[in-house]
Protein backbone atom coordinates (compact mmCIF):
# COMPACT_ATOMS: atom_id res chain seq x y z
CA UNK A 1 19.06 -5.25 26.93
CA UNK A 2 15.62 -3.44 27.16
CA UNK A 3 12.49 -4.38 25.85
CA UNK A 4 9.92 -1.93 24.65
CA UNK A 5 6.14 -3.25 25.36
CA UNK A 6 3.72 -0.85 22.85
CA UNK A 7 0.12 -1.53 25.37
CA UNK A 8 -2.28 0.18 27.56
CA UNK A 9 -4.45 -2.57 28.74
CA UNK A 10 -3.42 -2.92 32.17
CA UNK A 11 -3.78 -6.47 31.80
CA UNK A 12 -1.50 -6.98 29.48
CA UNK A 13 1.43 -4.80 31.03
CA UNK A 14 0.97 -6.88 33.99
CA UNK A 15 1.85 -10.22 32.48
CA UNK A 16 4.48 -8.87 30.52
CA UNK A 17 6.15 -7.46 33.34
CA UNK A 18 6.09 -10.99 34.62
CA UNK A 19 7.70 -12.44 31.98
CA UNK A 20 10.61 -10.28 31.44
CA UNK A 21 13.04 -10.95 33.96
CA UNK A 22 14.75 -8.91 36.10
CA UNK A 23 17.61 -8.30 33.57
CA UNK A 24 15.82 -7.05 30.56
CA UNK A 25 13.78 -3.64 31.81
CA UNK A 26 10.54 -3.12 30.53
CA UNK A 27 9.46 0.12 28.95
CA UNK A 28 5.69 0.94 28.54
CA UNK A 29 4.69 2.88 25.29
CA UNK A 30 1.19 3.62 25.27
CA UNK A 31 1.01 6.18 22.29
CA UNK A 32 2.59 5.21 18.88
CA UNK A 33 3.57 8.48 18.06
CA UNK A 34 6.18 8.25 20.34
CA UNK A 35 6.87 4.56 19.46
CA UNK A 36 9.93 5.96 16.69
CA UNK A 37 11.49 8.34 19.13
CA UNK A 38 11.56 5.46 22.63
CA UNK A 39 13.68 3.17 19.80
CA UNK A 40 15.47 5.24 18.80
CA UNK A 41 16.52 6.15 22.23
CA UNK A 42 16.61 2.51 24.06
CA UNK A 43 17.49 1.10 20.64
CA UNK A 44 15.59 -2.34 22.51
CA UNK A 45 16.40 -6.19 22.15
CA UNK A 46 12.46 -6.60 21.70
CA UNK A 47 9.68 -4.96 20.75
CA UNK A 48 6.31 -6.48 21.92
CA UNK A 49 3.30 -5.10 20.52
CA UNK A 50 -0.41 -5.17 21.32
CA UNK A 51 -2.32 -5.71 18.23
CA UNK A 52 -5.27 -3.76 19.58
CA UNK A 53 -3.16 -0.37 19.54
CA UNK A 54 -2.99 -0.98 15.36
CA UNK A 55 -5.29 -0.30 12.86
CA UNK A 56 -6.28 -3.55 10.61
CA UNK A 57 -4.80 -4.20 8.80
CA UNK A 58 -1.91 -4.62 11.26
CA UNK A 59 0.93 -5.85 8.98
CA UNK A 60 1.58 -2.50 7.66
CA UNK A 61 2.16 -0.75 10.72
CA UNK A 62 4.11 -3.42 12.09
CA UNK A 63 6.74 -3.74 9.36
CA UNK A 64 7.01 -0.27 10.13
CA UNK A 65 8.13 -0.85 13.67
CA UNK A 66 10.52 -3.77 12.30
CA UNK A 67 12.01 -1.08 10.53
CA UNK A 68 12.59 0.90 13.06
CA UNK A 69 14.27 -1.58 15.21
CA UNK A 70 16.78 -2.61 13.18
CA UNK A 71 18.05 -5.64 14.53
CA UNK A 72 15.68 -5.46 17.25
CA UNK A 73 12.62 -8.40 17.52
CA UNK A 74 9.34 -7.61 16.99
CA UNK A 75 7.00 -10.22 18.81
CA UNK A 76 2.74 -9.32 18.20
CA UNK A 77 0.10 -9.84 20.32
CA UNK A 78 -3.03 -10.66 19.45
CA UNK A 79 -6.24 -11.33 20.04
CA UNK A 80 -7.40 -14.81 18.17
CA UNK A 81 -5.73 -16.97 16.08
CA UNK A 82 -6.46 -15.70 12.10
CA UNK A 83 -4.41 -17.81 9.67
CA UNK A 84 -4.24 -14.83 7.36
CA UNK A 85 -3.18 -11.77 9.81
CA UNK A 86 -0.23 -14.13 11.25
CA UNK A 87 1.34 -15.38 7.57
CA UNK A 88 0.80 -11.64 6.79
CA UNK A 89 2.69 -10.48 9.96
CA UNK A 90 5.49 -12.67 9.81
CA UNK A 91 5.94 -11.40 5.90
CA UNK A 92 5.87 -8.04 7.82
CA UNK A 93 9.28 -8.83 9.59
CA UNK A 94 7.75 -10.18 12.75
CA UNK A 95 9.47 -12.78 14.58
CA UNK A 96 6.63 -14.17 16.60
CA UNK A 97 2.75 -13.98 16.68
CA UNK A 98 0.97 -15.11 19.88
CA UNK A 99 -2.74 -14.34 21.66
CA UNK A 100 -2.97 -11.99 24.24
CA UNK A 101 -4.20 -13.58 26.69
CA UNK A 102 -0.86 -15.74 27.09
CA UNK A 103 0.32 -16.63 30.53
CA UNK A 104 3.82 -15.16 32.07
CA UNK A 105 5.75 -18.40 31.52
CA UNK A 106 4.67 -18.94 27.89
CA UNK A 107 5.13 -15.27 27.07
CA UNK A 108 8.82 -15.62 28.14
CA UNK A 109 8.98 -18.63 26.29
CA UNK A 110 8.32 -16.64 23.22
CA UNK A 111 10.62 -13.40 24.15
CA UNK A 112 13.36 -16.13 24.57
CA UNK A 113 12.44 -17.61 21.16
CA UNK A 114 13.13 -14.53 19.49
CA UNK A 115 16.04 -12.85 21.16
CA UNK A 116 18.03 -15.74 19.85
CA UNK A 117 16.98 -15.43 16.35
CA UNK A 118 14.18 -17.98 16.00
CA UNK A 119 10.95 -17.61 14.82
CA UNK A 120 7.29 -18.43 17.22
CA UNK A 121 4.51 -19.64 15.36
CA UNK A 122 1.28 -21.01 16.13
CA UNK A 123 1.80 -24.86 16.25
CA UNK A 124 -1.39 -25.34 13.55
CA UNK A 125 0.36 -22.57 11.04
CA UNK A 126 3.01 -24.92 10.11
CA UNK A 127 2.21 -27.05 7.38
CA UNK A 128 0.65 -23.76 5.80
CA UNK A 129 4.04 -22.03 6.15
CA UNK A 130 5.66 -25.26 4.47
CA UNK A 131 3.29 -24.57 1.47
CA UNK A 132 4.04 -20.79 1.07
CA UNK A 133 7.78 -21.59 0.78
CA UNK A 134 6.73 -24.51 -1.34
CA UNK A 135 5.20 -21.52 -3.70
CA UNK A 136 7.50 -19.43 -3.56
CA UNK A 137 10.75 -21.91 -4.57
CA UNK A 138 8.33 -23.28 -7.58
CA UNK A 139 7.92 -19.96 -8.49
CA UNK A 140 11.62 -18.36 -8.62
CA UNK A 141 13.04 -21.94 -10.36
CA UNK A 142 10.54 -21.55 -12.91
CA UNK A 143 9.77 -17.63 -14.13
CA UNK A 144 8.14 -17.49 -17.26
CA UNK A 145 10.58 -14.85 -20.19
CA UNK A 146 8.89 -12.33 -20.94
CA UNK A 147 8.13 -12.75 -24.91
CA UNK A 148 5.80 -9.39 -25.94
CA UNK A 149 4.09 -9.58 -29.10
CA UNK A 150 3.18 -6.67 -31.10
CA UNK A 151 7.07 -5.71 -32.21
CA UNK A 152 8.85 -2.67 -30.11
CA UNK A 153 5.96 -0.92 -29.21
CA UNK A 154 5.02 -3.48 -27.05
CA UNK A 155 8.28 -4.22 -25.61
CA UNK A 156 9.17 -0.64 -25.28
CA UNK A 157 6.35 -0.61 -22.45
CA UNK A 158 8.09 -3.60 -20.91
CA UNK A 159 11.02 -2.09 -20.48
CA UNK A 160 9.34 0.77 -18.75
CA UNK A 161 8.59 -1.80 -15.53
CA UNK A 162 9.85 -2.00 -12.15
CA UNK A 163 11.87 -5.10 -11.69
CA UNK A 164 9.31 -5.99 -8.75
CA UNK A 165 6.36 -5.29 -11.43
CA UNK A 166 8.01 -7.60 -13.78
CA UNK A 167 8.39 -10.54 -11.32
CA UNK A 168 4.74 -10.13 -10.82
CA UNK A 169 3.76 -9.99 -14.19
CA UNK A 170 5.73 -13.53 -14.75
CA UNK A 171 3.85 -15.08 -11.67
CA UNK A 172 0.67 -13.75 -13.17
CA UNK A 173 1.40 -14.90 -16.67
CA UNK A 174 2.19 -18.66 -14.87
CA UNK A 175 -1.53 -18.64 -13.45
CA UNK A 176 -0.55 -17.17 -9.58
CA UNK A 177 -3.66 -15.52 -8.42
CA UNK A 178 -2.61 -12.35 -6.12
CA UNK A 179 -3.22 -13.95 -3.28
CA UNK A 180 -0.50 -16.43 -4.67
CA UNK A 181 1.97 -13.84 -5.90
CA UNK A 182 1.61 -11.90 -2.56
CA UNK A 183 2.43 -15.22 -1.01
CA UNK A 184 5.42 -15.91 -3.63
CA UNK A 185 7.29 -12.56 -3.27
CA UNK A 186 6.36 -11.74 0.73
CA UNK A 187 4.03 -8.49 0.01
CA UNK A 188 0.62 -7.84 0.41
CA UNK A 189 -2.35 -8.52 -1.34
CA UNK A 190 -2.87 -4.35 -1.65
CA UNK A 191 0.97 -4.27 -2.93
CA UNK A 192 -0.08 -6.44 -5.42
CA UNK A 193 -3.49 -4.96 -6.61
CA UNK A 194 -1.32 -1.82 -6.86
CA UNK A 195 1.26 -2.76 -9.01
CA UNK A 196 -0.96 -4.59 -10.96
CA UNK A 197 -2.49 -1.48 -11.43
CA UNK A 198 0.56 0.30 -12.21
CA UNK A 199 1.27 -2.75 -14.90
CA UNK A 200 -2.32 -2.41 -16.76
CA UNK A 201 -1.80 1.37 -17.55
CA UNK A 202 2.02 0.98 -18.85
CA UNK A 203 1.32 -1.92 -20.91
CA UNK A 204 -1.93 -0.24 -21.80
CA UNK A 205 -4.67 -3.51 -21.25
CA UNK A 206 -7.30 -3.70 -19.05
CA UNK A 207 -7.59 -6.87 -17.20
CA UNK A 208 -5.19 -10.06 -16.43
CA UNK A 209 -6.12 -11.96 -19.86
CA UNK A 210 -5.12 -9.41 -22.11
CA UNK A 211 -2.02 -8.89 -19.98
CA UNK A 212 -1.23 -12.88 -20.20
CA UNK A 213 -2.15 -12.62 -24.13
CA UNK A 214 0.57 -9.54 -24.86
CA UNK A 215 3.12 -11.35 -22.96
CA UNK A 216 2.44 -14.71 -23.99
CA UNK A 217 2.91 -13.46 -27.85
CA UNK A 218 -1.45 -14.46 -28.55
């Protein structure tokens, strides 16, 4: 099984080199134009990628290598610890975040970690990831019906939404900021803005109060 490494610090190709063993060759991508056409090709066990090759935000283009891979791991690199970026790139498909500056040993730790279907995390991230799927299980028990007032105008407009806008628009109309619904249904905080956006100009209000007033029936 090969393992694609997407770097061009020399520093860390060297310690990744160390980490793979002998069994698992290494391929070095150092443009990401190419990235889609070396998978494709080597169609690799893991991906590793050096966050500083990205543009921030990361998650984006990193869901976009998940996709690639298929069933392939995708394991991120990067340079400090940010709370945000790692929720945001495990939500992305990633199946482990790490610094790097990592040693060998610890590096293969986290290669190993993945290949069999697990998940690395930064130790302190836990008890925020047990919130987020706290969230998100409150939220899908609970969605609030959408009850439009205003008589089939109104609910003619409804029926012109997405069935991701209307999950939104419930989490909204509970009191989820977007932070919270971007949390709740694993997107981004830009996904949301946009659909949100999308919502305001079907349903023809302006702002989240007047969107929780038409659907609560006020």
């Amino acid at each position: 099984m090969s393992i694609i490494l997407i770097a061009q610090d020399p520093e860390v190709i060297g310690r990744c080199r160390h980490a793979v063993s002998a069994e698992h060759p290494l391929e070095v991508v150092g443009a990401l134009d190419v990235v889609r056409e070396r998978i494709r090709a080597l169609a690799p066990a893991t991906v590793l990628v050096d966050a500083q090759m990205l543009t921030k935000p990361v998650d984006a283009q990193v869901a976009d290598i998940v996709a690639q891979t298929g069933s392939g791991k995708v394991v991120v690199l990067t340079e400090v610890f940010q709370e945000d970026e790692e929720i945001a790139l495990l939500r992305a498909g990633a199946k482990g975040c790490c610094r790097r500056g990592i040693d060998p040993d610890s590096l293969e730790r986290v290669i190993n970690v993945a290949q069999s279907g697990g998940v690395w995390v930064t130790r302190s991230l836990l008890p925020r990831l047990v919130l987020e799927l706290r969230k998100a299980t409150a939220a899908q028990q609970a969605p609030t019906p959408l009850k439009p007032s205003g008589g089939k105008q109104v609910a003619e407009r409804l029926a012109t939404l997405s069935s991701r806008e209307r999950e939104i628009v419930r989490l909204i109309v509970d009191g989820a900021t977007n932070k919270e619904v971007a949390s709740a249904l694993q997107i981004s905080e830009r996904t949301v803005k946009g659909h949100l956006s999308n919502v305001f100009q079907k349903l023809g209000v302006t702002d989240r109060l007047k969107l929780v007033l038409l659907v609560r029936g006020q």
